[in-house]
Protein backbone atom coordinates (compact mmCIF):
# COMPACT_ATOMS: atom_id res chain seq x y z
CA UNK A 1 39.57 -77.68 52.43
CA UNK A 2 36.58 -79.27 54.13
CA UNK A 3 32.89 -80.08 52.88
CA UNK A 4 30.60 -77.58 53.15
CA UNK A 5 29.76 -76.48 56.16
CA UNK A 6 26.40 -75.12 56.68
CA UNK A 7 26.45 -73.67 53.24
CA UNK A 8 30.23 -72.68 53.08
CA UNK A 9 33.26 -74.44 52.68
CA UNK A 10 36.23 -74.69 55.33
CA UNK A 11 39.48 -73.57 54.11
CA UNK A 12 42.82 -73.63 55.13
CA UNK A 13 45.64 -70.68 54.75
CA UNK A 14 48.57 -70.31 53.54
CA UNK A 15 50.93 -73.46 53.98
CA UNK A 16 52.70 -71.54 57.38
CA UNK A 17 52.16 -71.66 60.86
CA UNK A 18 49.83 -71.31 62.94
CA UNK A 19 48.17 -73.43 61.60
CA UNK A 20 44.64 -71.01 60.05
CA UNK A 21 41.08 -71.62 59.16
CA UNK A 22 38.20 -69.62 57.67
CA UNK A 23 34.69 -70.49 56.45
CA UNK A 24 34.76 -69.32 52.83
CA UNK A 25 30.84 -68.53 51.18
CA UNK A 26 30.09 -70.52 47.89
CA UNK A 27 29.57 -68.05 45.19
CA UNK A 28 26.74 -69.44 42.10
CA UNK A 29 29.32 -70.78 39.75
CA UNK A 30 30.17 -69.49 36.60
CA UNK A 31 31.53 -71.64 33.59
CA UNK A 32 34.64 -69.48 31.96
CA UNK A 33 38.52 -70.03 31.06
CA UNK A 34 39.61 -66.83 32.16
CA UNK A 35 40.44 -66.27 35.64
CA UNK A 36 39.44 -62.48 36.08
CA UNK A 37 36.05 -63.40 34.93
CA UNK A 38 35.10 -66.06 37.82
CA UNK A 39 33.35 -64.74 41.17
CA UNK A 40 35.06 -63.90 44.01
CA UNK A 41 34.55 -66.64 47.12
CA UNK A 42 34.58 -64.28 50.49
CA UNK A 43 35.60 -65.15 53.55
CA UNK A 44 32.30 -65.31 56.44
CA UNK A 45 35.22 -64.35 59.16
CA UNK A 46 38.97 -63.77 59.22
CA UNK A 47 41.57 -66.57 58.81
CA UNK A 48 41.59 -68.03 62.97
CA UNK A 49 44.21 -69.92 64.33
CA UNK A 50 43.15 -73.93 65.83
CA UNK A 51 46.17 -75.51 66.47
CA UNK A 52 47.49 -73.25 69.78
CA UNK A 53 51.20 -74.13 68.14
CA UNK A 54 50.38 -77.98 67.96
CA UNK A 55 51.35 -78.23 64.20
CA UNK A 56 55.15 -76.61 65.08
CA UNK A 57 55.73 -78.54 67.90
CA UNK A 58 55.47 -81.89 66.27
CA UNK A 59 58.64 -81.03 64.22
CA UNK A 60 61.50 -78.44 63.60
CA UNK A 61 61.58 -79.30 59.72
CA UNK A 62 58.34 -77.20 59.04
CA UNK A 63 55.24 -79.45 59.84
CA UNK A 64 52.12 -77.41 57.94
CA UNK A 65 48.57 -78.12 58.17
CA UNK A 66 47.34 -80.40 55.71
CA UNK A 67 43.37 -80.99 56.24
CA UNK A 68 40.44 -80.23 58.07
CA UNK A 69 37.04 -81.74 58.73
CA UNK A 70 34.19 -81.48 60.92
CA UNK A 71 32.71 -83.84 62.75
CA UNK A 72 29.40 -84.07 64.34
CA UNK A 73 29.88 -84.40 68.47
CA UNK A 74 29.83 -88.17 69.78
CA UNK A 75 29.71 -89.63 72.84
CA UNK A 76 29.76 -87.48 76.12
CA UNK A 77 31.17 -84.50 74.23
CA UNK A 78 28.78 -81.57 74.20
CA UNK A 79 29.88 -79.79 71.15
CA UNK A 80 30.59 -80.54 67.26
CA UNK A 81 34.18 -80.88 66.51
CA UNK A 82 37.36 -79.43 63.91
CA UNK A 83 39.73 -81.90 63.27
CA UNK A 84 43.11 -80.80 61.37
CA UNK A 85 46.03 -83.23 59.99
CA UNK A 86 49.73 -82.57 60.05
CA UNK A 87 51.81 -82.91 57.41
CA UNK A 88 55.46 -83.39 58.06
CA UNK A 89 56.40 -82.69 54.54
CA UNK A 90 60.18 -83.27 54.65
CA UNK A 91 59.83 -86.36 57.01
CA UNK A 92 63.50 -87.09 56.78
CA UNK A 93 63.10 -89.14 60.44
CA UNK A 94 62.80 -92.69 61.29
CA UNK A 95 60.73 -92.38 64.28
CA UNK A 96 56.93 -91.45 63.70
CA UNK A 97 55.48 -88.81 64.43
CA UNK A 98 51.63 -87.73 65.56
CA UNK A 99 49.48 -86.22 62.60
CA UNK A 100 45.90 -85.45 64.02
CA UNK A 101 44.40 -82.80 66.61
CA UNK A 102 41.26 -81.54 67.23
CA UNK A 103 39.27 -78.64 68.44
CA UNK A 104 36.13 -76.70 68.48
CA UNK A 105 34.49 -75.62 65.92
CA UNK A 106 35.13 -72.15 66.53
CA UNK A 107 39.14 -73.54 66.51
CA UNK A 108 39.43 -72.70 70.50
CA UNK A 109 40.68 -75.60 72.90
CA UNK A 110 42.76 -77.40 70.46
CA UNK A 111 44.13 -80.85 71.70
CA UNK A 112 46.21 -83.53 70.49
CA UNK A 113 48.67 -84.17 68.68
CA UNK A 114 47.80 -87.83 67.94
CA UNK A 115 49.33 -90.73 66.58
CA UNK A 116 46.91 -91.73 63.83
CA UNK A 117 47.20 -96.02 64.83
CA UNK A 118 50.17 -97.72 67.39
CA UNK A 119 53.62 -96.47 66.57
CA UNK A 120 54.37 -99.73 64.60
CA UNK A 121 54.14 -101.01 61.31
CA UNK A 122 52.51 -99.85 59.02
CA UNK A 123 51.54 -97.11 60.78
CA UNK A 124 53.95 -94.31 60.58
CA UNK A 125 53.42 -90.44 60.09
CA UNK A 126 55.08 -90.24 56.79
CA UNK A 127 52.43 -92.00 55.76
CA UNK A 128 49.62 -89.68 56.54
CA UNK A 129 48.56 -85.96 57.16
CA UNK A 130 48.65 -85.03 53.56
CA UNK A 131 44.59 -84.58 53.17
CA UNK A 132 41.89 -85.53 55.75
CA UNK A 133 38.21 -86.32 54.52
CA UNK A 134 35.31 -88.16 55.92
CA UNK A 135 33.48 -91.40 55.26
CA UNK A 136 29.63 -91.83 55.28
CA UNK A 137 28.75 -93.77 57.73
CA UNK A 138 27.31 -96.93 56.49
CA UNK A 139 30.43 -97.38 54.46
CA UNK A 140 32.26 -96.65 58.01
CA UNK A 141 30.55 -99.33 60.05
CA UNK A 142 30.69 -101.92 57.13
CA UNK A 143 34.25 -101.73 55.97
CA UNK A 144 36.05 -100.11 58.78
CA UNK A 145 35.10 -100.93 62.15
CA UNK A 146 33.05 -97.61 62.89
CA UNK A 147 36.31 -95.55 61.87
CA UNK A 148 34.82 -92.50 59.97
CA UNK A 149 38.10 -89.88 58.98
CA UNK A 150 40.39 -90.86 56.54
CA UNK A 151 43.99 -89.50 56.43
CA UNK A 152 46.93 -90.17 53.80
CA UNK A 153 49.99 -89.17 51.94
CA UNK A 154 52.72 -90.08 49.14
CA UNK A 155 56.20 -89.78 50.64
CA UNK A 156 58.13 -92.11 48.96
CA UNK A 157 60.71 -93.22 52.27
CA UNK A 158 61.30 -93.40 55.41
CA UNK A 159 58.65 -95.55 55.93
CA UNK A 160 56.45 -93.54 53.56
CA UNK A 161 54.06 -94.94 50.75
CA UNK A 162 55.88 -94.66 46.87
CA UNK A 163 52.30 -94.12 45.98
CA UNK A 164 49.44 -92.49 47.31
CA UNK A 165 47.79 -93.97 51.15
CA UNK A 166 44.61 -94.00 52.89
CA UNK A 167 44.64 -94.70 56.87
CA UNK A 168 40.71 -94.68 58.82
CA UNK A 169 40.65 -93.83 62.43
CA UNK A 170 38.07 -93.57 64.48
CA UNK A 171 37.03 -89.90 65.91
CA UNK A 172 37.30 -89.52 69.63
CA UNK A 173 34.23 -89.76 71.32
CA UNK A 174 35.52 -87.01 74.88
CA UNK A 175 35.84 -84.00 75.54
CA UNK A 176 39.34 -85.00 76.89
CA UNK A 177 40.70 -87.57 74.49
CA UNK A 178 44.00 -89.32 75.15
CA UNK A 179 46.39 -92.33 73.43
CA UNK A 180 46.80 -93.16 70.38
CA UNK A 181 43.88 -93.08 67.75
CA UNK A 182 41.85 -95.92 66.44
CA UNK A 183 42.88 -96.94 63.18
CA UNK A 184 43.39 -99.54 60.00
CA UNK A 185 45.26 -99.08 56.87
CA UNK A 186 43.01 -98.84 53.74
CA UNK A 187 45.75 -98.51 51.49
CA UNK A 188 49.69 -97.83 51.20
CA UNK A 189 52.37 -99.15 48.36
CA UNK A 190 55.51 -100.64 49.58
CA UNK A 191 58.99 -98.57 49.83
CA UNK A 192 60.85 -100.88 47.18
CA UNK A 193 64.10 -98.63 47.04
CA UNK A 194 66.09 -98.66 45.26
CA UNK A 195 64.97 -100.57 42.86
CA UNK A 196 61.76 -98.93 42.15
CA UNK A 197 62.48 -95.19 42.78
CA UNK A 198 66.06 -95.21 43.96
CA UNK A 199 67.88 -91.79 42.34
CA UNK A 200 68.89 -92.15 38.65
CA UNK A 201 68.62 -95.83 38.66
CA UNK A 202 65.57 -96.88 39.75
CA UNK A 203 62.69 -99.03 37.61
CA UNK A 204 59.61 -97.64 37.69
CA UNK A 205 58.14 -101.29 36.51
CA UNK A 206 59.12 -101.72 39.62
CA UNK A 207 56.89 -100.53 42.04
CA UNK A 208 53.73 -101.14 43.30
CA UNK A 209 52.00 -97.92 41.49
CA UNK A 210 52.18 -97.95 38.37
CA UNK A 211 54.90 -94.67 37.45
CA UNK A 212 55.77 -93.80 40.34
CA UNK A 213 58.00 -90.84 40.71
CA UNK A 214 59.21 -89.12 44.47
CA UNK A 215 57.52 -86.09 43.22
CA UNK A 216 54.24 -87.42 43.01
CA UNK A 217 51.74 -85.60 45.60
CA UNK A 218 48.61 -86.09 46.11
CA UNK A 219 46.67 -83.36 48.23
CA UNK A 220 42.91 -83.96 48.64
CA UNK A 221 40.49 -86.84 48.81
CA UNK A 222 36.96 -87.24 49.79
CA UNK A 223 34.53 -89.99 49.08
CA UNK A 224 31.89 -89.67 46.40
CA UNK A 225 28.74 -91.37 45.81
CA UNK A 226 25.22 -90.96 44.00
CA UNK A 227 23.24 -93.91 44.12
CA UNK A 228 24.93 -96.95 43.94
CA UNK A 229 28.02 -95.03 42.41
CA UNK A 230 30.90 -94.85 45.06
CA UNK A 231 34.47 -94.07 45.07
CA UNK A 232 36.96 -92.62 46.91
CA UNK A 233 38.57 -89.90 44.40
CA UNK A 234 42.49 -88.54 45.30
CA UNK A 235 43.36 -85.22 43.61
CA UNK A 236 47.29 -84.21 42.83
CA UNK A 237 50.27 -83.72 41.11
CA UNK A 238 51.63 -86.56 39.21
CA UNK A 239 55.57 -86.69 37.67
CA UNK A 240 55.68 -88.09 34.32
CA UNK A 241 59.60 -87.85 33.93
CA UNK A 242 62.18 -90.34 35.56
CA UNK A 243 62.86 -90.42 39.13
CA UNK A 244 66.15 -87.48 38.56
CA UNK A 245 68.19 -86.82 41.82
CA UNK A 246 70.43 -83.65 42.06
CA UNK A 247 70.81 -80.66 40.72
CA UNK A 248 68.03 -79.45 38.08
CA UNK A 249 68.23 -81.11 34.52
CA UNK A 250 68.10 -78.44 32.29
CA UNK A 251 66.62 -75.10 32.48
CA UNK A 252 62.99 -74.86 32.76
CA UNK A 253 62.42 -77.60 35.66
CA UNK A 254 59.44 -77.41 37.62
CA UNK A 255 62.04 -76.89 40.78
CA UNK A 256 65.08 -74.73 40.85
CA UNK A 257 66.70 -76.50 44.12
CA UNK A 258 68.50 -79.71 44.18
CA UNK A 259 66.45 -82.95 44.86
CA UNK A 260 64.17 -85.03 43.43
CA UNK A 261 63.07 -83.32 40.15
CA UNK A 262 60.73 -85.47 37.98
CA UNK A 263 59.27 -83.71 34.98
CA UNK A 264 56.91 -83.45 33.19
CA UNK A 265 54.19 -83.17 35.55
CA UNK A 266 50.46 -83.68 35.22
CA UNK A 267 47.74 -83.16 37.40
CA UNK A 268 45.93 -86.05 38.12
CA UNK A 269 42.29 -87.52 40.05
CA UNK A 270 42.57 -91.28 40.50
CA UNK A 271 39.30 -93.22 41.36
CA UNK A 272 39.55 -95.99 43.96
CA UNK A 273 36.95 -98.60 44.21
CA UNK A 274 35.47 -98.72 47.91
CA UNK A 275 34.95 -102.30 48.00
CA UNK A 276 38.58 -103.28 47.49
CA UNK A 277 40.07 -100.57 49.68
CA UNK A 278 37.38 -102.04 52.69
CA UNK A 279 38.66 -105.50 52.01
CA UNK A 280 41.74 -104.06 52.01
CA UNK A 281 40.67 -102.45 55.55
CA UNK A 282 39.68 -105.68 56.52
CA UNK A 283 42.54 -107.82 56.18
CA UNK A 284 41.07 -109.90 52.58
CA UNK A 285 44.06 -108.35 50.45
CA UNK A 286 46.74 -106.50 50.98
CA UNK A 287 46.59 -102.73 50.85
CA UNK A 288 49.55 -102.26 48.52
CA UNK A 289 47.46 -104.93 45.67
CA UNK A 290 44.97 -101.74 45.50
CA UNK A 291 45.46 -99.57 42.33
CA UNK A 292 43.16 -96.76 40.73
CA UNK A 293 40.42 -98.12 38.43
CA UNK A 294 40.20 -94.82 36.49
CA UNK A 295 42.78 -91.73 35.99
CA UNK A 296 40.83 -88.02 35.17
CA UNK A 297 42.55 -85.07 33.94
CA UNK A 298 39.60 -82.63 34.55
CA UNK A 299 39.17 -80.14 31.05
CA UNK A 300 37.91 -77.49 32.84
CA UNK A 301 41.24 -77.01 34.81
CA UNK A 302 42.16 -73.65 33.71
CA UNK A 303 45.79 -74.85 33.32
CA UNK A 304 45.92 -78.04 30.88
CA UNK A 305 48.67 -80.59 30.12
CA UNK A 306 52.04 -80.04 31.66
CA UNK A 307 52.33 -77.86 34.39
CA UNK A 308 54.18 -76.99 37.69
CA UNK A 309 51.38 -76.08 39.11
CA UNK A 310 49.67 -77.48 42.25
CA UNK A 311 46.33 -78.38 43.52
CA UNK A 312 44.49 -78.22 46.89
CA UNK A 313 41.97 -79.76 48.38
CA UNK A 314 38.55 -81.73 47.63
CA UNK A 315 35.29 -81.64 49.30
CA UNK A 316 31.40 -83.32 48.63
CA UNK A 317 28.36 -82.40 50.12
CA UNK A 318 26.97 -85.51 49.77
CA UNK A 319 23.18 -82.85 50.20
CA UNK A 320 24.17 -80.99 47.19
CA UNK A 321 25.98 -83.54 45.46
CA UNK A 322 28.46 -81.20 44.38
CA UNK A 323 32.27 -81.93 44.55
CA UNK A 324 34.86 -79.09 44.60
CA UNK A 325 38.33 -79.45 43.77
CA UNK A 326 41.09 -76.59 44.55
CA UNK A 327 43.33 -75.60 41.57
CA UNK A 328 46.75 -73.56 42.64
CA UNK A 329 49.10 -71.54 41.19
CA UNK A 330 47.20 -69.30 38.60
CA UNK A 331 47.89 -65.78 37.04
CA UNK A 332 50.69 -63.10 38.86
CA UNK A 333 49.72 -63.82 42.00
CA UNK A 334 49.58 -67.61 42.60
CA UNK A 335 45.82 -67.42 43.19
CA UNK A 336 43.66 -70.91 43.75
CA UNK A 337 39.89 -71.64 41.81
CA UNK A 338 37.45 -73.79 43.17
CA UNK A 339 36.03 -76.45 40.81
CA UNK A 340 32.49 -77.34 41.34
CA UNK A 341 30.54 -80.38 39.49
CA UNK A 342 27.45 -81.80 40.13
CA UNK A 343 28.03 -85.68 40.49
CA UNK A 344 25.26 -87.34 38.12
CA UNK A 345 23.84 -84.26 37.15
């Protein structure tokens, strides 16, 4: 999910390919705990494809669309933009992999993929496509070179982040873009494995982020300011169990398959502070010394405490100054709410 875009928000479909997009109207709110009771968001045009098969040809491990975000046209290019992330959500590779494309607004002419930075340390695709958000753009020219998108993930190896990441590239400024993209790292936690997440014996005190678990995923992020209040706000699922490799534990786990399997889980917004993450950006600290100054759990999620439930995306219309967070996986059929608050109202 995107900001709102001329009075509606962008949305994303169904975590398949093609890769799909509609712009979704923003009903007036209503403040209730039951589901049946909230107004119905419609969609201002059917679901579009605006990837032309980009997203499935970056990998044969299911690659889904992760993000989207518009951006303004720059440069000699004549029209406003769509950009769209990939996320490579198994990522079992050690060779990166491109994450970004872009098209028009109306999703037409997609091109790309792109490598989101040089296909070197620390940039890697595990480490992004998970969420895609933009930066205003004071905060963009004083922190980050001009680099207005942000992109990230939490993929805890093969050259992953065992915690969640923040990457800022720089939009392309053509009609007929080329390379690699533009971009610094904000913020990533080292893969200390085994020792800090390895399966069944690993030390949580171990890592960077404080808890981590290989289940932890964090799926939207957006930056949020009123006044001089700023900060860069991640929304996702956080494991609260140990870091259990195999078959499930015991009946009742979140996830019936064999893997990682890490309950309890919580969902979780962490609060970054800007500053640090741009000297971060800037070379004054290392991204990885970067931890969350504040940890919400929301009340008005309709789903409290412990739950396998996911979340979505986040958006702010910086106009409005109204933030809206996706919550997943409610009533028979696995429907999604948008959360809406007014930030300093």
């Amino acid at each position: 999910m995107a900001g709102a875009d001329g009075g509606a928000l962008l949305a994303l479909g169904p975590d398949q390919q093609p890769a799909e997009f509609a712009r979704v109207d923003i009903p007036a709110p209503v403040v209730t705990r039951q589901l049946d009771r909230l107004p119905r968001a419609q969609m201002l045009a059917p679901m579009r494809d605006f990837d032309g098969k980009i997203v499935e040809g970056v990998s044969d491990v299911t690659p889904i669309a992760g993000g989207i975000e518009t951006v303004a046209k720059r440069g000699s290019q004549r029209t406003d933009k769509l950009y769209g992330a990939i996320n490579n959500w198994y990522g079992v590779v050690e060779e990166s992999h491109s994450a970004i494309w872009m098209s028009e607004p109306d999703g037409t002419s997609p091109r790309g993929p792109f490598h989101v930075g040089p296909r070197k340390e620390p940039f890697h695709g595990n480490k992004v496509g998970s969420f895609l958000f933009a930066v205003p753009a004071w905060y963009a020219d004083r922190y980050l070179g001009g680099r207005s998108l942000v992109t990230g993930k939490a993929r805890g190896a093969f050259h992953g982040s065992q915690g969640p990441s923040l990457f800022a590239f720089r939009p392309w400024d053509t009609d007929k873009p080329s390379g690699d993209l533009d971009a610094v790292a904000m913020l990533y936690y080292r893969i200390r494995f085994p020792e800090c997440a390895g399966p069944n014996v690993g030390d949580k005190k171990a890592c960077d982020f404080p808890g981590f678990t290989m289940c932890d995923e964090w799926e939207g992020g957006g930056f949020v300011e009123h006044g001089k209040k700023r900060a860069i706000l991640l929304l996702g699922k956080k494991g609260l169990g140990p870091n259990h490799y195999g078959e499930p534990p015991r009946a009742g786990t979140c996830e019936s398959d064999k893997g990682y399997h890490c309950d309890p889980y919580e969902r979780q917004v962490l609060f970054y502070d800007v500053d640090e993450l741009g000297a971060a950006a800037g070379g004054k600290r290392e991204p990885w010394t970067v931890l969350p100054y504040a940890t919400w759990r929301p009340k008005e999620l309709l789903v409290q405490g412990q739950t396998c439930g996911q979340v979505g995306g986040v958006a702010f219309d910086a106009q409005s100054r109204r933030l809206f967070m996706i919550e997943k996986g409610l009533g028979d059929n696995n429907s999604a709410a948008v959360h809406v608050w007014t930030v300093g109202g």
